[in-house]
N, C-alpha and C. Protein backbone atom coordinates (compact mmCIF):
# COMPACT_ATOMS: atom_id res chain seq x y z
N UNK A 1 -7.17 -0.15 -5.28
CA UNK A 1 -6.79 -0.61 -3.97
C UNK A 1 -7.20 0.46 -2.96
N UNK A 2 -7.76 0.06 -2.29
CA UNK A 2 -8.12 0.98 -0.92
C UNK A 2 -6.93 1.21 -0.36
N UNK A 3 -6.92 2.14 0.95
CA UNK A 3 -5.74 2.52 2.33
C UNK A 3 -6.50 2.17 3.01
N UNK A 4 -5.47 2.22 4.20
CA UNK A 4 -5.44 1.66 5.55
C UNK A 4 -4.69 2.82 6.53
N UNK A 5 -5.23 2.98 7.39
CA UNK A 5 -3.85 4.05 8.43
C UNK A 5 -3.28 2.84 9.09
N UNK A 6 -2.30 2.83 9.54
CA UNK A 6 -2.04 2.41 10.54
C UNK A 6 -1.45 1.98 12.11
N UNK A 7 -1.38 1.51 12.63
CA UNK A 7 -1.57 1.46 13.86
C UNK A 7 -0.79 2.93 14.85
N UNK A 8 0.19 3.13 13.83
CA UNK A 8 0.82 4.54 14.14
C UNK A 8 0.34 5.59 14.29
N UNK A 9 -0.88 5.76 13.69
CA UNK A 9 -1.72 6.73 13.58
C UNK A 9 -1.77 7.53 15.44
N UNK A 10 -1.60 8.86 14.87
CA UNK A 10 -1.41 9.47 16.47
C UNK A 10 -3.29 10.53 16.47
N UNK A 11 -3.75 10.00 15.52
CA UNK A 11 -5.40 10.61 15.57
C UNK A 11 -4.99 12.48 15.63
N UNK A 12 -4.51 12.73 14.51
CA UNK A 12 -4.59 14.26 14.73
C UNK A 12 -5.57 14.93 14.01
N UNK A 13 -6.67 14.08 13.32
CA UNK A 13 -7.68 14.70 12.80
C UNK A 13 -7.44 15.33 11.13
N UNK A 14 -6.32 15.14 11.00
CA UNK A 14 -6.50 15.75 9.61
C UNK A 14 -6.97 15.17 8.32
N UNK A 15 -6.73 14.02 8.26
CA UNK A 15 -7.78 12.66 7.17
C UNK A 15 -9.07 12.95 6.83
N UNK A 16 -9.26 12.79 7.93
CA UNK A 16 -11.25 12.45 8.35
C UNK A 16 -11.84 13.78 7.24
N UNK A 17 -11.74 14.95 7.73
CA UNK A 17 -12.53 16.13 6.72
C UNK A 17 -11.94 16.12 4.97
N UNK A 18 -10.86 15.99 5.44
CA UNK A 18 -10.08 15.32 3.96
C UNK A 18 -10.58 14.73 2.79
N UNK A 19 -11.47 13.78 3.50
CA UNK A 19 -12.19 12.38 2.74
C UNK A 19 -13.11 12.90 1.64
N UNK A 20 -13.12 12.65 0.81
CA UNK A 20 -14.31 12.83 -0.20
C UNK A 20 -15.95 12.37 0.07
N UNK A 21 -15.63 11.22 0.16
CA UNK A 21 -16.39 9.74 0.21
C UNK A 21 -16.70 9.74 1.38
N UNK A 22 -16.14 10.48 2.39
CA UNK A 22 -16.60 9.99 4.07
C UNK A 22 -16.37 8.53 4.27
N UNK A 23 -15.28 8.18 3.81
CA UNK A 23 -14.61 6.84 4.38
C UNK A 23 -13.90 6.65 5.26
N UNK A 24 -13.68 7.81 5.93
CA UNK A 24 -12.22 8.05 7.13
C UNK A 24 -13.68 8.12 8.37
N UNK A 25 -13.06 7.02 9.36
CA UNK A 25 -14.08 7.10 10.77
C UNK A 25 -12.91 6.87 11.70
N UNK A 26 -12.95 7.36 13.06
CA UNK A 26 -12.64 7.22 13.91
C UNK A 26 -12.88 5.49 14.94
N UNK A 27 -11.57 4.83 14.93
CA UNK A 27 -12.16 3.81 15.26
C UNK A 27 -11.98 3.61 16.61
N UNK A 28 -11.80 2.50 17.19
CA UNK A 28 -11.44 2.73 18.78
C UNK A 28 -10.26 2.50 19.34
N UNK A 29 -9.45 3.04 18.29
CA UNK A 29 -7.98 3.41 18.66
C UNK A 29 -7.02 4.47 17.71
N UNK A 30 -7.47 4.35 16.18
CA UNK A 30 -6.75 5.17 15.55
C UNK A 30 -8.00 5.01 14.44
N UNK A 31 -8.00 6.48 13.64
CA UNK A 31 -8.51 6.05 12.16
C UNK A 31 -8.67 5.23 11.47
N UNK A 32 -10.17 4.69 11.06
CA UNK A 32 -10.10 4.11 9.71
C UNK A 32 -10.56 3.97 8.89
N UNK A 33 -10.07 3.26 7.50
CA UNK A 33 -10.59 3.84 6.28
C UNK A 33 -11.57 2.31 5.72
N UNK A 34 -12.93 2.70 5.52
CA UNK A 34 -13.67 2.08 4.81
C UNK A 34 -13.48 1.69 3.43
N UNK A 35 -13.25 0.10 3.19
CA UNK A 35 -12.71 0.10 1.55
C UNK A 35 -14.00 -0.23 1.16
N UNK A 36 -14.74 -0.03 1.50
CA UNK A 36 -15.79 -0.31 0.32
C UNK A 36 -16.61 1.59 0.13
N UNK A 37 -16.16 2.39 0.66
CA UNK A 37 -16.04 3.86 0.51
C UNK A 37 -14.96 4.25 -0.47
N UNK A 38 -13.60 3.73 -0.04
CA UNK A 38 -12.07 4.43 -0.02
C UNK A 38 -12.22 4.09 -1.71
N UNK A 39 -11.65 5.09 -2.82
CA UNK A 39 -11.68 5.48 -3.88
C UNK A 39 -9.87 5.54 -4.16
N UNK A 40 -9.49 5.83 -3.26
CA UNK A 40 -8.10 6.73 -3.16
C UNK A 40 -8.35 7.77 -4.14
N UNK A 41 -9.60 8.81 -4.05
CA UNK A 41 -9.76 10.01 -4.59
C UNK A 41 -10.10 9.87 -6.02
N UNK A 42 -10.03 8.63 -6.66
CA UNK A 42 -10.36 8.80 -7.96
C UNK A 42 -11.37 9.33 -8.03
N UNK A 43 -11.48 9.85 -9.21
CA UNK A 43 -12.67 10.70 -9.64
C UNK A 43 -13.09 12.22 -8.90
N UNK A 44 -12.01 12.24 -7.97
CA UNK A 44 -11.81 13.47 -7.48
C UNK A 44 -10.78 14.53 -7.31
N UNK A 45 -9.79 13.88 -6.86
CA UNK A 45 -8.32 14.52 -6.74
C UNK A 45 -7.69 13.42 -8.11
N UNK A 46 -6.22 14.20 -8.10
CA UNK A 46 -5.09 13.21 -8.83
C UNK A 46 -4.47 12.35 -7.47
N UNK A 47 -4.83 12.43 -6.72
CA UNK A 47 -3.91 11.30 -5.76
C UNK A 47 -4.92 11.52 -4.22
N UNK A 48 -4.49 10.78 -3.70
CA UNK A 48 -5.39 10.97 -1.99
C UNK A 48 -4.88 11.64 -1.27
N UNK A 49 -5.84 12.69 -0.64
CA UNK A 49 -5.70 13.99 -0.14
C UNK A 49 -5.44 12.97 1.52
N UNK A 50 -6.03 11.98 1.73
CA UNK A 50 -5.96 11.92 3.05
C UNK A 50 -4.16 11.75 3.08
N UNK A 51 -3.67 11.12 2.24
CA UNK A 51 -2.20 10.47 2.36
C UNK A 51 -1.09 12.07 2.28
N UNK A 52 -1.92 13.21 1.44
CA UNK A 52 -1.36 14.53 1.18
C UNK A 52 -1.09 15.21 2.50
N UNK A 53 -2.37 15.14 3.05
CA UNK A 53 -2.45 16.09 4.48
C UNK A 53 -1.70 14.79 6.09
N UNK A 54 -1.26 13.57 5.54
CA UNK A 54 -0.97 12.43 6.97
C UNK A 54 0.71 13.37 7.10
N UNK A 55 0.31 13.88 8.53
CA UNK A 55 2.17 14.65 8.88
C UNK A 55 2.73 13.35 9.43
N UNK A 56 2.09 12.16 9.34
CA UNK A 56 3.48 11.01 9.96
C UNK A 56 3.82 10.15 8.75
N UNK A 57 2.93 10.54 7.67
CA UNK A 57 2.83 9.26 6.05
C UNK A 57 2.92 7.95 6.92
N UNK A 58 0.98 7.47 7.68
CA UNK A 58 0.73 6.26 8.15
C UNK A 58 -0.51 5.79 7.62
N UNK A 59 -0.35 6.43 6.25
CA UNK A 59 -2.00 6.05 5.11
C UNK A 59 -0.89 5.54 4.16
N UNK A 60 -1.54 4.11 4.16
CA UNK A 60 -0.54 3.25 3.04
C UNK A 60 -1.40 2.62 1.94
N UNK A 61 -1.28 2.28 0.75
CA UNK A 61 -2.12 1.20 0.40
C UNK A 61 -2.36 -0.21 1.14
N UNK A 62 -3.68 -0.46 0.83
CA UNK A 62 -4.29 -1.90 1.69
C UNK A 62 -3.93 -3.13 0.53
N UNK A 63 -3.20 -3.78 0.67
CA UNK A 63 -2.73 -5.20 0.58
C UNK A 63 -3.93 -6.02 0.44
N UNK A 64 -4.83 -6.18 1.34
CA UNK A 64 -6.10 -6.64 1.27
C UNK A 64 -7.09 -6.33 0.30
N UNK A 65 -6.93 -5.17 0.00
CA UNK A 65 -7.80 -4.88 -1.04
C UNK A 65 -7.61 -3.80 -2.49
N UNK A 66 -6.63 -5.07 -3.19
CA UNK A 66 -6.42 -4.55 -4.32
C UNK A 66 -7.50 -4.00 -5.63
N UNK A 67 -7.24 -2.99 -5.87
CA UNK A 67 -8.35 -2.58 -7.29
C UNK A 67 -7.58 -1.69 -8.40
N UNK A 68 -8.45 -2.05 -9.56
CA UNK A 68 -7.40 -1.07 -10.84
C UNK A 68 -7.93 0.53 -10.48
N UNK A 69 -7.50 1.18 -11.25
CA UNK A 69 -7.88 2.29 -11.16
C UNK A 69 -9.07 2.33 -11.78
N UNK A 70 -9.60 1.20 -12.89
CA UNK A 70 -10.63 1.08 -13.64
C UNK A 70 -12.04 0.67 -12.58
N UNK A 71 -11.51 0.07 -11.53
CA UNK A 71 -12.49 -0.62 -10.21
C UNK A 71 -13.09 0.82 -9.40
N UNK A 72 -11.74 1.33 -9.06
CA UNK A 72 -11.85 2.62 -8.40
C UNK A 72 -12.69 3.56 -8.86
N UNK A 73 -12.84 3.77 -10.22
CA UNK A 73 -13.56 4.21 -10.95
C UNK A 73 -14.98 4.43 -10.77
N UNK A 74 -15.15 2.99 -10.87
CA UNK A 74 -16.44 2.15 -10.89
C UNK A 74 -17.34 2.45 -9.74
N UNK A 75 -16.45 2.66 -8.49
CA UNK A 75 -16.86 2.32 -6.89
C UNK A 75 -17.19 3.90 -6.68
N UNK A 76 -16.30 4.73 -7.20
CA UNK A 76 -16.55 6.52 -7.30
C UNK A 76 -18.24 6.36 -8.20
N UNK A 77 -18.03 5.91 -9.10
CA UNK A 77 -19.57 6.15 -9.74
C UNK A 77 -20.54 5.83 -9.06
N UNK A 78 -20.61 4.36 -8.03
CA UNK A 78 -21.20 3.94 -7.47
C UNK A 78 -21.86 4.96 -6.46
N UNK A 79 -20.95 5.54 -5.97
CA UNK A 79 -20.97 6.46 -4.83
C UNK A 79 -21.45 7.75 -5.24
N UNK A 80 -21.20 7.94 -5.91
CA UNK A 80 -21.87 9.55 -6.40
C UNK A 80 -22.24 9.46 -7.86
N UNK A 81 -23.23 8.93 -8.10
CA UNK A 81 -24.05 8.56 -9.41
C UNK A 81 -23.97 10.15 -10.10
């Protein structure tokens, strides 16, 4: 499953360099996270650094786009062969 920030997001910049994948963009109101990027760190961290470093916890899982960790996997390989 990908994240989402949301709408709460007060843009303090700390996500974005965070990102592994470079899935965190600035959108035209608050952060956001690309799910066809967003890994939630598999294959990199044990958990998502963007959700580690959010000082308001407004990086949630996306509802929209559920995946196993086995998908996540898959999408990390994709991304960095």
């Amino acid at each position: 499953m990908a994240l989402i920030i949301e709408d709460s997001c007060i843009n303090c910049d700390m996500c974005d360099p965070e990102c592994p994948n470079k899935a965190i963009t600035l959108g035209e109101e608050v952060y956001e996270i690309d799910p066809e990027k967003c890994t939630e760190c598999v294959g990199h961290y044990e958990k998502p650094t963007c959700m580690s470093v959010c000082p308001i916890d407004c990086i949630k899982k996306d509802p929209q786009h559920i995946e196993s960790e086995a998908q996540l996997l898959a999408k990390f390989l994709r991304i960095h062969p």
